[in-house]
N, C-alpha and C. Protein backbone atom coordinates (compact mmCIF):
# COMPACT_ATOMS: atom_id res chain seq x y z
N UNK A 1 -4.11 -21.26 -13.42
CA UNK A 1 -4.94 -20.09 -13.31
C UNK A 1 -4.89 -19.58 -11.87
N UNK A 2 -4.76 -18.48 -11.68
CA UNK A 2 -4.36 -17.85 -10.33
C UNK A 2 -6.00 -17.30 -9.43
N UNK A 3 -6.26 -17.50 -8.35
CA UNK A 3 -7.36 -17.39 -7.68
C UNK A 3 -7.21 -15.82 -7.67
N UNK A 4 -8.40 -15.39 -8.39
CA UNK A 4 -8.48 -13.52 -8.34
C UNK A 4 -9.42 -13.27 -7.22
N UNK A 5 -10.09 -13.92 -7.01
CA UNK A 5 -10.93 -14.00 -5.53
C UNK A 5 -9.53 -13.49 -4.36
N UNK A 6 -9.04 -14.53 -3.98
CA UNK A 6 -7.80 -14.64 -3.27
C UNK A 6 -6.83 -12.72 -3.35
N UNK A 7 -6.79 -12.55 -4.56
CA UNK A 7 -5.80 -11.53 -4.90
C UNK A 7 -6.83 -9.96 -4.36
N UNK A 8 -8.39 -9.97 -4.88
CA UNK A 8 -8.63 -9.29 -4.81
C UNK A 8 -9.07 -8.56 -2.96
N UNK A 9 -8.83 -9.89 -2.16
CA UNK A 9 -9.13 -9.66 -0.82
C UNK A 9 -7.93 -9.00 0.06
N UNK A 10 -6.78 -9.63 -1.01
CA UNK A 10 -5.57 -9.01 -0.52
C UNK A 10 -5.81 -7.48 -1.15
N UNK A 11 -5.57 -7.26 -1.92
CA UNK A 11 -5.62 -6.03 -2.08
C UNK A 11 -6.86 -4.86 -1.42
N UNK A 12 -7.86 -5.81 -1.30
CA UNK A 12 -8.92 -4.87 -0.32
C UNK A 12 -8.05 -4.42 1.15
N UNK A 13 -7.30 -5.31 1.64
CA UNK A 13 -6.96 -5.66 2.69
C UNK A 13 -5.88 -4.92 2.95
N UNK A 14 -5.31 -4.82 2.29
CA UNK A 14 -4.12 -3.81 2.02
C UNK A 14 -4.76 -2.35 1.91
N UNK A 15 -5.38 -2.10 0.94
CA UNK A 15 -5.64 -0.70 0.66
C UNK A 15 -6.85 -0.15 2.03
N UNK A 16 -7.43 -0.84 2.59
CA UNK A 16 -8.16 -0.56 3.54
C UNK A 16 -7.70 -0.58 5.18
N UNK A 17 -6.29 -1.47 5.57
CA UNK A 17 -6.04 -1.65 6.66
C UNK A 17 -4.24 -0.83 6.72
N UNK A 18 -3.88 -0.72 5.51
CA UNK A 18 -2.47 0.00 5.72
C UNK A 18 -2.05 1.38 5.68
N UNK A 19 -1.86 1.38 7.00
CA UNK A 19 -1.58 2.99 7.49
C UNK A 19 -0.07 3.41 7.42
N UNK A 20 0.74 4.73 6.90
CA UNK A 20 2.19 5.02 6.32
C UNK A 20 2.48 4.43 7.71
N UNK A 21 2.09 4.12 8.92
CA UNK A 21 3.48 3.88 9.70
C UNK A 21 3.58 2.49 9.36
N UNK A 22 2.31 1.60 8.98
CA UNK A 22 2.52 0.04 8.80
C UNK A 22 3.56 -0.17 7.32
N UNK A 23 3.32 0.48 6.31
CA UNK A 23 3.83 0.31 5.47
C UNK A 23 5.52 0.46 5.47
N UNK A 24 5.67 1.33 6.65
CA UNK A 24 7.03 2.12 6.95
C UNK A 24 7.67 0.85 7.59
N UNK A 25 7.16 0.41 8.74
CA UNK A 25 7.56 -0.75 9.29
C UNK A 25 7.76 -1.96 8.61
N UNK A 26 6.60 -2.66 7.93
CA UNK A 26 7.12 -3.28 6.36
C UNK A 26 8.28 -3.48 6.15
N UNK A 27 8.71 -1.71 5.60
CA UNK A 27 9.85 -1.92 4.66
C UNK A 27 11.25 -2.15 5.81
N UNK A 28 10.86 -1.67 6.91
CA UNK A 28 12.24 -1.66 8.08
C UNK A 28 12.52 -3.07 8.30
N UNK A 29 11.36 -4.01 7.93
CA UNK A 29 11.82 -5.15 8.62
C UNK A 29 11.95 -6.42 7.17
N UNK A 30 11.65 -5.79 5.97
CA UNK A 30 11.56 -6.56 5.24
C UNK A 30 12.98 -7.60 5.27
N UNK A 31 12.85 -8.73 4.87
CA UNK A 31 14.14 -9.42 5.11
C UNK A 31 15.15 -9.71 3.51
N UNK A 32 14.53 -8.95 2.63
CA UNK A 32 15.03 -9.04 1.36
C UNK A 32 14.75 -7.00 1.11
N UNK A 33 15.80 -7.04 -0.15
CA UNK A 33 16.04 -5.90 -0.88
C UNK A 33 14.54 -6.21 -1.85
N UNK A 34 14.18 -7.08 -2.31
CA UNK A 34 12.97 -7.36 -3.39
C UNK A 34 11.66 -6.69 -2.28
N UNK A 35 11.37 -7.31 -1.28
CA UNK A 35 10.50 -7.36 -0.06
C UNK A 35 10.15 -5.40 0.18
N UNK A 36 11.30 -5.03 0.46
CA UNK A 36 11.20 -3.93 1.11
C UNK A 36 11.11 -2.95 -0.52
N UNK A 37 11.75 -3.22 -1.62
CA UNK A 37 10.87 -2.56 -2.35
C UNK A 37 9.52 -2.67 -3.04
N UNK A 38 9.10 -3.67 -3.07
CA UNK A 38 7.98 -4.14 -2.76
C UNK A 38 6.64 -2.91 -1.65
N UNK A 39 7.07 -3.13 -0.62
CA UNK A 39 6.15 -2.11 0.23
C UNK A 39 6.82 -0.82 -0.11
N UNK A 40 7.88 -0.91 -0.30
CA UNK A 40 7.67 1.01 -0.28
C UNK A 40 7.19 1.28 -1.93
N UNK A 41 6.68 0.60 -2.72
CA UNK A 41 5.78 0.44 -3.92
C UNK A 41 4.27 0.73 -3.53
N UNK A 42 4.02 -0.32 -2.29
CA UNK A 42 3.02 -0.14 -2.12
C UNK A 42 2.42 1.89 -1.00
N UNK A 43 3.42 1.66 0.01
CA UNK A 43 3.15 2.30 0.63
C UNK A 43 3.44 4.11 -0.12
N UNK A 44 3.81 4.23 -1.60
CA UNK A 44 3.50 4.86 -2.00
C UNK A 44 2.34 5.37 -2.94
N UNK A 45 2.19 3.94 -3.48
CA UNK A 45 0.64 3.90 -4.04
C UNK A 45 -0.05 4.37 -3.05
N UNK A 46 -0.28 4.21 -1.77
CA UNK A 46 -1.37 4.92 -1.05
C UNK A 46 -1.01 6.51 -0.37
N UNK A 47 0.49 6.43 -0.54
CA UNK A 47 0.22 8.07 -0.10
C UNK A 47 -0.50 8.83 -1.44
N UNK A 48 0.05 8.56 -3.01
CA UNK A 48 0.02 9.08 -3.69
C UNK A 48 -2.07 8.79 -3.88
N UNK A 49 -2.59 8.10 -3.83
CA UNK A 49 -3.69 7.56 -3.60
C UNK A 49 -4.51 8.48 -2.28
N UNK A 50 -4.17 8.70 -1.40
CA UNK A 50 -4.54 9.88 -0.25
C UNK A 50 -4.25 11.18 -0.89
N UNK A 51 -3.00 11.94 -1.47
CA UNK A 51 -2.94 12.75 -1.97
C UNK A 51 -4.47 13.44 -2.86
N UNK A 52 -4.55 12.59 -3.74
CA UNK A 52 -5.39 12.46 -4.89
C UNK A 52 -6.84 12.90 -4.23
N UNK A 53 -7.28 12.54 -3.01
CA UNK A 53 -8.55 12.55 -2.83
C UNK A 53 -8.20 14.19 -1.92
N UNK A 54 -7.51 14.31 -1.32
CA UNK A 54 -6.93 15.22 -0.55
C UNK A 54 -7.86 16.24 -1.94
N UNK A 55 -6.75 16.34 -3.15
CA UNK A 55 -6.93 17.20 -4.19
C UNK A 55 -8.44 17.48 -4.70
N UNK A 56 -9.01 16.28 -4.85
CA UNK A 56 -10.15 15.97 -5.10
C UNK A 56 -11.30 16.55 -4.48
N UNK A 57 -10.98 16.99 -3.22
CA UNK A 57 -12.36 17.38 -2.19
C UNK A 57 -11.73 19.10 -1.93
N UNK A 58 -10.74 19.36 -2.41
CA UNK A 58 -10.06 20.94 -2.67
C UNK A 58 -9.51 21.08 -0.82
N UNK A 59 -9.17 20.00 -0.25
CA UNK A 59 -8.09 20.42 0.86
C UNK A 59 -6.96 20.59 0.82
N UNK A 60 -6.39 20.20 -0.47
CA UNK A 60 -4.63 20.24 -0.77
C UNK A 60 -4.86 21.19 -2.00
């Protein structure tokens, strides 16, 4: 059974501390092809995730 405690701090942690240049850097340095698509997975979930609220509050 996998600790969701554990998973869910990462993901707080992620979605609250990763800014496009961290995510960008991520993928520049990832040391695998899996790795670096991996963050640019993530680091599009949050542009597309910024977008959304962008839309949401009628600035985009």
């Amino acid at each position: 059974m996998c600790d969701i405690k554990a998973y869910e701090n990462l993901y707080d942690k992620m979605i609250n501390t990763l800014s496009p240049a961290d995510t960008l850097q991520l993928m520049v340095q990832a040391e695998t092809e899996e790795q670096r698509n991996f963050y640019r997975i993530v680091g599009n979930y949050l542009l597309q995730k910024g977008q959304k609220s962008l839309i949401e509050r009628n600035i985009f």
